[in-house]
Protein backbone atom coordinates (compact mmCIF):
# COMPACT_ATOMS: atom_id res chain seq x y z
CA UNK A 1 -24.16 17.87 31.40
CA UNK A 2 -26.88 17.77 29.01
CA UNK A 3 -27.08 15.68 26.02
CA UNK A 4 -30.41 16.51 23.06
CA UNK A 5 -31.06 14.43 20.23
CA UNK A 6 -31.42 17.13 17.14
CA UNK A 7 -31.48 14.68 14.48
CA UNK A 8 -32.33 11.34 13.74
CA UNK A 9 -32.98 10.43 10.31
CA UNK A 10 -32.06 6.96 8.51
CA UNK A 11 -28.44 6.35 9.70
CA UNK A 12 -27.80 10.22 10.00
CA UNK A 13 -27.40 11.33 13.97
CA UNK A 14 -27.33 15.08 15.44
CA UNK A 15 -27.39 15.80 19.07
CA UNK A 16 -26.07 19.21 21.64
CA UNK A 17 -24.41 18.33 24.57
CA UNK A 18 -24.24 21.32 26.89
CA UNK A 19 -21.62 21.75 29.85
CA UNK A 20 -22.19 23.95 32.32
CA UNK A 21 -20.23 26.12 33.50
CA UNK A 22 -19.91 25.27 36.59
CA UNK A 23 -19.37 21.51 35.38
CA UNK A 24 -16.64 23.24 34.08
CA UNK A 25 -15.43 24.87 37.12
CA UNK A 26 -15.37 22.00 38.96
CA UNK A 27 -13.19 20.03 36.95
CA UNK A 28 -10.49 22.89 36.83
CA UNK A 29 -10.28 23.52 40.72
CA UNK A 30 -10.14 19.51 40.90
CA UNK A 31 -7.13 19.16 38.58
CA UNK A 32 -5.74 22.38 40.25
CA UNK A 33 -6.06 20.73 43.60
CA UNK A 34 -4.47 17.42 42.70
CA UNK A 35 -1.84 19.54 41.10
CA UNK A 36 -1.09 22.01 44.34
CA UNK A 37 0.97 19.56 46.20
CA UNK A 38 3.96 19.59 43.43
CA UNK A 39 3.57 23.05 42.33
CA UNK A 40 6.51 25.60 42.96
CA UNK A 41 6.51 29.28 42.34
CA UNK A 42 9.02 31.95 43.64
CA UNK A 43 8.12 33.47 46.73
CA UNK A 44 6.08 30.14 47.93
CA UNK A 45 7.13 27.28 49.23
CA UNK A 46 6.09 24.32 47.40
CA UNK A 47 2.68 22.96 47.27
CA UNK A 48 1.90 26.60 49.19
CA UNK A 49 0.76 28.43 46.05
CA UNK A 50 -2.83 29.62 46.78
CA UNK A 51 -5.06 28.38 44.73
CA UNK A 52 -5.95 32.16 43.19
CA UNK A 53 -2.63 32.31 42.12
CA UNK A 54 -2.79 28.87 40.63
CA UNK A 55 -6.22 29.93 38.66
CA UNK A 56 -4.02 33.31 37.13
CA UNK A 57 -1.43 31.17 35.81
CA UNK A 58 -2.66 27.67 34.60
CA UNK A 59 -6.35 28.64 34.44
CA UNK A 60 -6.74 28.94 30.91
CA UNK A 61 -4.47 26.00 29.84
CA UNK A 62 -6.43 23.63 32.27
CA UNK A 63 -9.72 24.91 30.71
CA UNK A 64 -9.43 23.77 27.53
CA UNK A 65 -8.21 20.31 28.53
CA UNK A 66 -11.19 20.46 31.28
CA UNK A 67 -13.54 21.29 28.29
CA UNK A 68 -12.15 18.45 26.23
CA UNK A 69 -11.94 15.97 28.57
CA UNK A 70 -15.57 16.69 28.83
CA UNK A 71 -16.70 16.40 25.14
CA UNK A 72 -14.55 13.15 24.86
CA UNK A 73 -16.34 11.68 28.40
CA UNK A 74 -19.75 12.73 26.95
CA UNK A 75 -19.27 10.97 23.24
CA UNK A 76 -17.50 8.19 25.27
CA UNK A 77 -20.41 8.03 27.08
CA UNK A 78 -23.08 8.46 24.40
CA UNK A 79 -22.22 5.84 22.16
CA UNK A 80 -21.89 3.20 24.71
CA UNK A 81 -25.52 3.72 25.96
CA UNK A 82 -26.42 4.18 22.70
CA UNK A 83 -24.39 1.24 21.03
CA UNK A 84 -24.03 3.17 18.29
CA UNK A 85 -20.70 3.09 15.80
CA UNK A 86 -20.06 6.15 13.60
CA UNK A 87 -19.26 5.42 9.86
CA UNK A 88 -16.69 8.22 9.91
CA UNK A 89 -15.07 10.68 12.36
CA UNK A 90 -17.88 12.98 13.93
CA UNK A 91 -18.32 16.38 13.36
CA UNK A 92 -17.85 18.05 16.15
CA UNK A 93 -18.32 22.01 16.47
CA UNK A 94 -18.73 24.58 19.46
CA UNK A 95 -21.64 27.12 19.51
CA UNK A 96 -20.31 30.39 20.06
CA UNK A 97 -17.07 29.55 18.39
CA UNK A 98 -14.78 32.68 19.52
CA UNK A 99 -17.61 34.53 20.78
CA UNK A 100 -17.53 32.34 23.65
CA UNK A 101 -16.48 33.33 27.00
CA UNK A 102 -15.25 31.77 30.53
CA UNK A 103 -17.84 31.50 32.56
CA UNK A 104 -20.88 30.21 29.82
CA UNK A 105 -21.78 27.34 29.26
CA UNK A 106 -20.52 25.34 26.32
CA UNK A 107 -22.56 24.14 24.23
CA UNK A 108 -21.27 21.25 21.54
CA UNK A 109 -23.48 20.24 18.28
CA UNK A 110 -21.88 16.64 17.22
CA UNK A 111 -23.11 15.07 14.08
CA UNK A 112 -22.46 11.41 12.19
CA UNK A 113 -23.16 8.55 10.51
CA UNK A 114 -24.15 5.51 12.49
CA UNK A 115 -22.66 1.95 11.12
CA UNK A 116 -26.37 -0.07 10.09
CA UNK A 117 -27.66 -3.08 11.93
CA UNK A 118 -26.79 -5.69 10.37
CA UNK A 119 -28.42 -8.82 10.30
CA UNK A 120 -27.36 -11.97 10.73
CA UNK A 121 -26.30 -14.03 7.04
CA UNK A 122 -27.05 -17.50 6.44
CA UNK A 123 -23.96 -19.21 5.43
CA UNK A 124 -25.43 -22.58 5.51
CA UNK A 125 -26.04 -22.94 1.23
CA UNK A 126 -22.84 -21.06 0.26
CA UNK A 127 -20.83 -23.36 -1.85
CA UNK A 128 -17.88 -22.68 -3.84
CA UNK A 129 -16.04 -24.10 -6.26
CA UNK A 130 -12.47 -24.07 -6.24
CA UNK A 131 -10.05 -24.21 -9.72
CA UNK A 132 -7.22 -26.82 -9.54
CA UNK A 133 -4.06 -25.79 -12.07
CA UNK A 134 -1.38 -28.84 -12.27
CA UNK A 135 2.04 -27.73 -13.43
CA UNK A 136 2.38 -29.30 -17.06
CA UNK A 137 5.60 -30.53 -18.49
CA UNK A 138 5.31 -27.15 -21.22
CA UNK A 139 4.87 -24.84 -18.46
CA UNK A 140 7.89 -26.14 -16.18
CA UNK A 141 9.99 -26.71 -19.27
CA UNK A 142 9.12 -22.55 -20.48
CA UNK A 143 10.55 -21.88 -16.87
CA UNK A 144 13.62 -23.64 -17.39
CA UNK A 145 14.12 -22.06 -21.06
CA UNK A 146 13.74 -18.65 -19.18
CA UNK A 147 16.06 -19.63 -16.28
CA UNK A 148 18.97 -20.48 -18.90
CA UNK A 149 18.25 -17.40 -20.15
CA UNK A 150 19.37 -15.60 -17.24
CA UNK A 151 22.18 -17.78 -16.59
CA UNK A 152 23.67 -17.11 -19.98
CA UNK A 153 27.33 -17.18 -21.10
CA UNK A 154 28.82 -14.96 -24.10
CA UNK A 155 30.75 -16.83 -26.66
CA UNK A 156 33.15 -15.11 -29.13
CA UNK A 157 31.53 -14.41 -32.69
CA UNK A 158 32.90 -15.61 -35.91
CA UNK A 159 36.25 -13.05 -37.07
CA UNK A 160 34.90 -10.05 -38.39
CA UNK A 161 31.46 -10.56 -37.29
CA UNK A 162 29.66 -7.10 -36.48
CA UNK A 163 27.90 -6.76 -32.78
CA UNK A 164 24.21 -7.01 -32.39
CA UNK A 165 21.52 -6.08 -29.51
CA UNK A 166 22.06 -8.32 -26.69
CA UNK A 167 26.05 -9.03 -27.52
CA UNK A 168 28.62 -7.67 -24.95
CA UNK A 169 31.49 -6.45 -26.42
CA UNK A 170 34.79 -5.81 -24.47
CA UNK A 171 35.81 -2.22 -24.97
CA UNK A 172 38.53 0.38 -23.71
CA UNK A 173 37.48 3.74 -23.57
CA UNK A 174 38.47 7.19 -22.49
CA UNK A 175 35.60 10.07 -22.00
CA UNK A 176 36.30 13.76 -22.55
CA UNK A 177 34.23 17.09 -22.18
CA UNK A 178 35.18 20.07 -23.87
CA UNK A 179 38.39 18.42 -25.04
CA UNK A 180 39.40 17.50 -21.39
CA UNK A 181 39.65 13.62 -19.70
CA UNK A 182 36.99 13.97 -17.08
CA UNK A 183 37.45 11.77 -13.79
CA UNK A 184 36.01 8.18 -13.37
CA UNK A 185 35.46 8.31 -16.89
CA UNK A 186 38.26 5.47 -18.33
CA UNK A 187 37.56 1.95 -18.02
CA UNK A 188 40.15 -0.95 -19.96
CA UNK A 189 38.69 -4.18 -20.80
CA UNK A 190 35.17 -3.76 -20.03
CA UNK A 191 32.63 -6.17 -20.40
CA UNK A 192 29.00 -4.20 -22.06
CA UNK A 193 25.99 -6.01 -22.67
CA UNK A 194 24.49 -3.67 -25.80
CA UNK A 195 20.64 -3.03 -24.59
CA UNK A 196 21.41 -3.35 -21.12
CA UNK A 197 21.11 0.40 -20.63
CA UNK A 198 23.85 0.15 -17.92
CA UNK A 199 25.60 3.60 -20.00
CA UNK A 200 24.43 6.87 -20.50
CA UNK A 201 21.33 7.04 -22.81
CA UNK A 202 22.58 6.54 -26.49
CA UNK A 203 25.92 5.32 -25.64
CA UNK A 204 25.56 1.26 -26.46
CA UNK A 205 23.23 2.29 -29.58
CA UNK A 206 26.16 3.32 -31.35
CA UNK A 207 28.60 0.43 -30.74
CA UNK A 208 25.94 -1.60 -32.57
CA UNK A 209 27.66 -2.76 -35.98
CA UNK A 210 31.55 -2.60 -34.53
CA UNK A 211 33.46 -5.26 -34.84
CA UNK A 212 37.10 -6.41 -33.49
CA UNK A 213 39.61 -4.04 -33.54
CA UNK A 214 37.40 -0.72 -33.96
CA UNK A 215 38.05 2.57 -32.99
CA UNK A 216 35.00 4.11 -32.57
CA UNK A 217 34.02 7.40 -30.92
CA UNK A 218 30.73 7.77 -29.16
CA UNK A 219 29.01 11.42 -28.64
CA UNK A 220 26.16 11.16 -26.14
CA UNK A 221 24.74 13.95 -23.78
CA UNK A 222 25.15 13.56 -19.60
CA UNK A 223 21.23 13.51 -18.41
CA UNK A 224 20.30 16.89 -16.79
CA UNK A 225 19.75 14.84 -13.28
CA UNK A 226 23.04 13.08 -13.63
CA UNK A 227 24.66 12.72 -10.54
CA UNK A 228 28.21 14.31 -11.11
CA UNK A 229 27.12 18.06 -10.95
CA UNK A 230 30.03 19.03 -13.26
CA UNK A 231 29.13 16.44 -15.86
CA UNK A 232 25.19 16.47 -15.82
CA UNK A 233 23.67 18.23 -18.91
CA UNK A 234 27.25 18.21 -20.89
CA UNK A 235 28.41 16.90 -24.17
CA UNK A 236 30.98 14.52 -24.06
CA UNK A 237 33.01 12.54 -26.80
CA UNK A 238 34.29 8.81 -25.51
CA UNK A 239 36.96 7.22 -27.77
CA UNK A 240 36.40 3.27 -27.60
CA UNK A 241 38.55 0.75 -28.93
CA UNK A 242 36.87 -2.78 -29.16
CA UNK A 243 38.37 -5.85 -28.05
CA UNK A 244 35.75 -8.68 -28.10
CA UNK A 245 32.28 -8.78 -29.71
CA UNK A 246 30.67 -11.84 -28.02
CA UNK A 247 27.00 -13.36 -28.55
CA UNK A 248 24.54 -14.50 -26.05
CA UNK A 249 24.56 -18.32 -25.37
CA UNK A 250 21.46 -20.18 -22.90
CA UNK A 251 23.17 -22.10 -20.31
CA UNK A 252 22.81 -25.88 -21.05
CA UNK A 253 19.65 -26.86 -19.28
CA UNK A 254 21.81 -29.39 -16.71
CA UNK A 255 22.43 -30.52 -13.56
CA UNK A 256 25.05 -27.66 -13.03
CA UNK A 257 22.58 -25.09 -13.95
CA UNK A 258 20.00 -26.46 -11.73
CA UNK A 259 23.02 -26.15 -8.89
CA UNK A 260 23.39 -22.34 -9.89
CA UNK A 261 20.02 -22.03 -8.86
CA UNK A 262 20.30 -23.85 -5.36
CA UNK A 263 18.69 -27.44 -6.17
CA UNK A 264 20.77 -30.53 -6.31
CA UNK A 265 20.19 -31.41 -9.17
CA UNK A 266 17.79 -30.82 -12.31
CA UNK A 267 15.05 -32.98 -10.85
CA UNK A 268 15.17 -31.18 -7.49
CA UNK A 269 15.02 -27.86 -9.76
CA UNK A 270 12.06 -29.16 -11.65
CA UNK A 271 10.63 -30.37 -8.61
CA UNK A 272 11.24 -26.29 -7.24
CA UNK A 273 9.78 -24.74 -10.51
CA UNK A 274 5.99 -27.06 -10.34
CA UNK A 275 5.58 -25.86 -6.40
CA UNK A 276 6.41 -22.22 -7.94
CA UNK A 277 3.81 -22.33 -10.85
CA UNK A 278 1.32 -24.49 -8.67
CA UNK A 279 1.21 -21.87 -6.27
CA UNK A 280 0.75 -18.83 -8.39
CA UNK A 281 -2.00 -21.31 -10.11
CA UNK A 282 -3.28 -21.40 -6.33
CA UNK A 283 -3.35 -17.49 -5.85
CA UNK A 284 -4.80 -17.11 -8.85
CA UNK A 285 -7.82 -19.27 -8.55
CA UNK A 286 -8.28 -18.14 -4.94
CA UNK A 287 -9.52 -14.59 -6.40
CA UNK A 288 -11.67 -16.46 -8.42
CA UNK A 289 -13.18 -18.15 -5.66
CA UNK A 290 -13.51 -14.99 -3.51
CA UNK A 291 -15.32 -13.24 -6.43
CA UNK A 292 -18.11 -16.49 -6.14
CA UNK A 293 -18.23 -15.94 -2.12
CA UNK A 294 -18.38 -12.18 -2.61
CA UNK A 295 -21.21 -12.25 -5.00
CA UNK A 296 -23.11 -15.05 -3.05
CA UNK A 297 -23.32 -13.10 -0.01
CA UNK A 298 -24.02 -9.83 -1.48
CA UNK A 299 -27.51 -11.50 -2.21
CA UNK A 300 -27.29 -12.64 1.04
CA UNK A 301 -28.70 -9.42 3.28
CA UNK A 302 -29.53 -5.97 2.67
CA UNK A 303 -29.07 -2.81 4.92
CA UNK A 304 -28.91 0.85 4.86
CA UNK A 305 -25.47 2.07 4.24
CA UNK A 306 -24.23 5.34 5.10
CA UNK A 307 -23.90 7.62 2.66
CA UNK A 308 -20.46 9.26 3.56
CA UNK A 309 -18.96 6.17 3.10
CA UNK A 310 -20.77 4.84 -0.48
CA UNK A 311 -19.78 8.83 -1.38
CA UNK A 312 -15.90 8.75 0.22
CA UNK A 313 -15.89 5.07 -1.87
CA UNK A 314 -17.09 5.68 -4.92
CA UNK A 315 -14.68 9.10 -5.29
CA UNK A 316 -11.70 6.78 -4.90
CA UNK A 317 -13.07 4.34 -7.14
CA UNK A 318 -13.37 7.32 -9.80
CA UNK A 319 -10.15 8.20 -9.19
CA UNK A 320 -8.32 4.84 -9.40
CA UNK A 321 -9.98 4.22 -12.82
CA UNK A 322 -9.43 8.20 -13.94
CA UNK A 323 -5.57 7.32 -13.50
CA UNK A 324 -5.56 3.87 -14.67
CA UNK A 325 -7.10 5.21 -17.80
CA UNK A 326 -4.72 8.01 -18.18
CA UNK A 327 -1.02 6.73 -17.10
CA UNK A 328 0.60 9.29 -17.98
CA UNK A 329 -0.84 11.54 -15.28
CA UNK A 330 1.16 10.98 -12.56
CA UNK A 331 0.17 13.91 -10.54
CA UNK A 332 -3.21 14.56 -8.26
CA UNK A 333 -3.98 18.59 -9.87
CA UNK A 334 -6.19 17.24 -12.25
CA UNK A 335 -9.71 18.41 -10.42
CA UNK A 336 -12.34 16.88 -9.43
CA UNK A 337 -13.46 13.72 -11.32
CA UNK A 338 -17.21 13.02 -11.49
CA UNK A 339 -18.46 10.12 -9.84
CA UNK A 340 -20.74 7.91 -12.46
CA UNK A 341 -24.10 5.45 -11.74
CA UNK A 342 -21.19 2.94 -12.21
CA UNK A 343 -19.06 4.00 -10.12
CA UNK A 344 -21.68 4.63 -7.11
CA UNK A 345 -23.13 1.00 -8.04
CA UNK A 346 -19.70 -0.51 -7.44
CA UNK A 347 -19.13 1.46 -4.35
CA UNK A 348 -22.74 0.44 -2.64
CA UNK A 349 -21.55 -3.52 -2.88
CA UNK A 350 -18.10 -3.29 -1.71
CA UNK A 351 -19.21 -0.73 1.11
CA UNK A 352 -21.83 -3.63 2.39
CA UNK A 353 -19.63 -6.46 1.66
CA UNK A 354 -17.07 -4.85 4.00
CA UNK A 355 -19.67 -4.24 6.66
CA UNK A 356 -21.01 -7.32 6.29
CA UNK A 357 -17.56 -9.45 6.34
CA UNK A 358 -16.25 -6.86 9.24
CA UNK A 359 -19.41 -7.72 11.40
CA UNK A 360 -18.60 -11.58 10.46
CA UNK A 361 -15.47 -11.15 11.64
CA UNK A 362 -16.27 -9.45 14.77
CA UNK A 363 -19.26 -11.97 15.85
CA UNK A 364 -16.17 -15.04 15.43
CA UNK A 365 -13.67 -12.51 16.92
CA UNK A 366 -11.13 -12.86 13.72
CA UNK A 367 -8.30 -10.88 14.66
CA UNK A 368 -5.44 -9.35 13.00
CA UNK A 369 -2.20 -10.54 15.15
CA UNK A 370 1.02 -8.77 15.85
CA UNK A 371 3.13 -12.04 14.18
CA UNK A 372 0.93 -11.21 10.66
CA UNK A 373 1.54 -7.46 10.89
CA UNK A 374 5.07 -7.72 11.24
CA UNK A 375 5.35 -10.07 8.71
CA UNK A 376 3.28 -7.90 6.10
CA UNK A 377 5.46 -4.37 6.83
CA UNK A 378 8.72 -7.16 6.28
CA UNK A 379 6.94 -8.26 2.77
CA UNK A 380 6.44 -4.23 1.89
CA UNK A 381 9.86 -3.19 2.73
CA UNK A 382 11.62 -5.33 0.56
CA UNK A 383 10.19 -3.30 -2.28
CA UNK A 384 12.23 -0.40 -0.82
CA UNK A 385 15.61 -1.66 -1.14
CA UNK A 386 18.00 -0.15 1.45
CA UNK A 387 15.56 1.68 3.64
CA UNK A 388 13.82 -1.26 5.46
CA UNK A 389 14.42 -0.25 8.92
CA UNK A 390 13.14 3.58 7.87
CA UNK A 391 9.79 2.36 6.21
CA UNK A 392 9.54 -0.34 9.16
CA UNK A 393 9.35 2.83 11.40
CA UNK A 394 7.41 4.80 9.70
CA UNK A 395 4.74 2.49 9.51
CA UNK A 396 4.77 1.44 13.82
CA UNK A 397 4.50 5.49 14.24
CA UNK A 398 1.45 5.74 11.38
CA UNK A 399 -2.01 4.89 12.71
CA UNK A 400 -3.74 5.26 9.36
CA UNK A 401 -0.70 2.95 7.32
CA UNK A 402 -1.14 0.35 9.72
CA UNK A 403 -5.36 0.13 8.93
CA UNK A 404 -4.69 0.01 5.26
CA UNK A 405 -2.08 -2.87 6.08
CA UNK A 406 -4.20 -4.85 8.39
CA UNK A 407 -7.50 -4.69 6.40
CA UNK A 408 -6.62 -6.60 3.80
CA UNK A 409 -4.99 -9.54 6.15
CA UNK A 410 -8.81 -9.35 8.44
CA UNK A 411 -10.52 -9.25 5.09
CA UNK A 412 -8.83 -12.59 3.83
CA UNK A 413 -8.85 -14.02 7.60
CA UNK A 414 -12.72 -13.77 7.13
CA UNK A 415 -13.07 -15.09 3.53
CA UNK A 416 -10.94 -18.12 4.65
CA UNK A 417 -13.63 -18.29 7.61
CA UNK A 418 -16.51 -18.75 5.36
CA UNK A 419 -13.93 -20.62 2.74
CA UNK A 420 -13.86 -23.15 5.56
CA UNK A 421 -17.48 -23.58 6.64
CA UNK A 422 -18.96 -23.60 3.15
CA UNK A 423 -19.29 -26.84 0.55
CA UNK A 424 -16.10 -26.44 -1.50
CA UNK A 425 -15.74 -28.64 -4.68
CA UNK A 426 -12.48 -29.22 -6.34
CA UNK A 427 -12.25 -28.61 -10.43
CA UNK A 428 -9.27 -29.48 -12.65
CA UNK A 429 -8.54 -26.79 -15.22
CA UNK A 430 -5.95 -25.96 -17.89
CA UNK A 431 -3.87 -22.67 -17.03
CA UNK A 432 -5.49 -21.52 -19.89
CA UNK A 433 -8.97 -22.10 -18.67
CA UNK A 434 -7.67 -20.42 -15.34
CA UNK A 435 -6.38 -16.96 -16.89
CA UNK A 436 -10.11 -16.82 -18.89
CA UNK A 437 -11.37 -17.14 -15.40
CA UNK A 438 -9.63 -14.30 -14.25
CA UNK A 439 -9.72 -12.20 -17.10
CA UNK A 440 -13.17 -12.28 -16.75
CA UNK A 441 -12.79 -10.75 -12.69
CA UNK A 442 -11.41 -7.61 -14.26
CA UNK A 443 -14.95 -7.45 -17.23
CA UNK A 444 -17.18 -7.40 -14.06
């Protein structure tokens, strides 16, 4: 096996590795012969199939993993006398393509990116400040307000009083389409929050205004996608007759509510709410002090970077912004977007800040472990209610899911790393001052 540097410019590496054919025919009669001894074929007793035989009828098959094997043991092989570390999946192609033959020799032209050298930072004068957010009595007592809120009671209205957005009223009804009662569509003494959107699109809308004792009959339209095939896309009339019109009422801000919510008492639940907001305070100024790391050490070294990545970087970049700009674009046919000076800018620092903080966290061997994996697939599930176990799979069988999942954990395993070896000074701040802070994150 041959191996010939072709190119070798900047970070950009071309070489030919050529395999012989007889290289080649070597390998095959050696997998042949370790394969003789279990081999059975009719008229031969097993393990007595000559080896021309043998050549006829696997030949071809054990070829192409012979020529594989190969190319893999030669890259393999390269890069580890080498040392280099491609930026992105090689490009590997055969000379001859289907010209080629058995019995030449294949030649293989393999091109990359090498990952850059990169040199050593000096963390020794990073120092970061860090924004401390106490939970004020306003903020906890806004919680509480909002808690009640969600624990609310409905109280009867004053006699004769007409129902408003948010009320529930207690209705009977009876649906019909084309003049016939349709099944599952009668309910007796049941409790509607107007606004809730719990019925079919324009149904609650027009019990706004009814009173105690009304007859009133709604006309609303089944959604196309409705469920019931027989019913979705069809007019239908529902005869109501209202029972109770009741307004919203805040639970008493208590000792009993505090119980609903599983604290002892309304101390204990004040107590729960200031660890809540103190630790959203906490997240929050944690971004702020990654942004000061971040832009400390992207003064701290410079490098080549390769371009495949800064390119493959700043497209997604474009894109995120393209549809973050346009939300009503849901779908991905919308062409190519144009890359900017911006967006290539942006894409050059967080391209070396990865290397850089992946090569920190290689030199201290930071590690991603199984307990934090598992724990961040458990977090993700929960947004798909029903179908934990199913995304849970999907993501142990999905190489490429599992990197985007684990490079955010190594990426904050590293910051805390530097976090903990740099000069870290505490400031007190108003929430207010905090969200300016952050605000500001999104301006840069």
């Amino acid at each position: 096996m041959q191996v010939t540097e072709t190119l070798n410019d900047g970070l950009k590496r071309g070489y030919e590795i050529t395999i012989t054919a007889s290289e080649l025919d070597d390998k095959v009669t050696a997998k042949l012969t370790e394969a003789q001894p279990e081999i059975e074929m009719k008229g031969f007793r097993k393990g007595k199939v000559p080896m021309a035989m043998l050549r006829k009828q696997f030949g071809p098959r054990i070829l192409g993993e012979a020529m594989q094997e190969s190319v893999d043991g030669a890259m393999s092989e390269h890069f580890e006398s080498t040392g280099d570390r491609p930026a992105m999946q090689p490009k590997i192609e055969m000379k001859g393509g289907e010209e080629w033959k058995e019995g030449d020799d294949v030649v293989v032209t393999v091109e990359y990116e090498a990952l850059p050298e990169i040199p050593d930072a000096d963390l020794s004068d990073v120092t970061l400040e860090r924004l401390v957010v106490k939970a004020e009595d306003a903020a906890i007592t806004e919680a509480l307000e909002s808690l009640a809120a969600t624990a609310k009671n409905f109280e009867a209205r004053a006699e004769g009083a007409k129902s408003e957005s948010g009320d529930q009223v207690v209705i009977d009804f009876e649906g019909f389409v084309d003049g016939e009662a349709f099944e599952g569509g009668k309910g007796e003494g049941y409790p509607l929050e107007l606004g809730s959107n719990s019925f079919i699109p324009g149904f609650e809308e027009q019990l706004i205004g009814t009173k105690v004792g009304d007859d009133v009959e709604v006309k609303v339209t089944f959604p196309a996608e409705y469920g019931a095939e027989h019913l979705a896309g069809k007019e239908a009339l529902f005869k109501c007759h209202v029972h109770e019109v009741k307004e919203p009422k805040a639970a008493e801000i208590s000792d009993e509510m505090a119980k609903q919510f599983g604290a002892e008492d309304l101390s204990g639940l004040k107590g729960q709410i200031a660890e809540r907001l103190e630790a959203e305070y906490q997240g929050a100024a944690r971004q702020v002090m990654k942004r000061g790391l971040l832009d400390q050490l992207d003064t701290k070294v410079k490098f080549d970077l390769p371009p495949s990545l800064v390119e493959a970087e700043a497209k997604q970049i474009a894109h995120q912004l393209y549809h973050e700009e346009n939300p009503d674009d849901h779908g991905h046919d919308h062409g190519e977007i144009e890359t900017t000076d911006e967006h290539n800018k942006l894409a050059e620092r967080r391209v070396r800040l990865g290397l850089l903080l992946a090569e920190i966290g290689r030199k201290q061997e930071i590690e991603v472990t199984d307990a934090e994996m598992t724990q961040a697939i458990m977090n993700q599930a929960r947004q798909y209610p029903g179908q934990e176990r199913a995304f849970f799979e999907f993501v142990q069988q999905n190489q490429q899911m599992q990197q985007q999942m684990r490079a955010p954990i190594f990426e904050d395993k590293v910051i805390d790393y530097i976090a903990g070896e740099a000069k870290v000074t505490d400031k007190e701040v108003s929430k207010e001052e905090l969200q300016e802070a952050i605000e500001k994150l999104d301006e840069i």
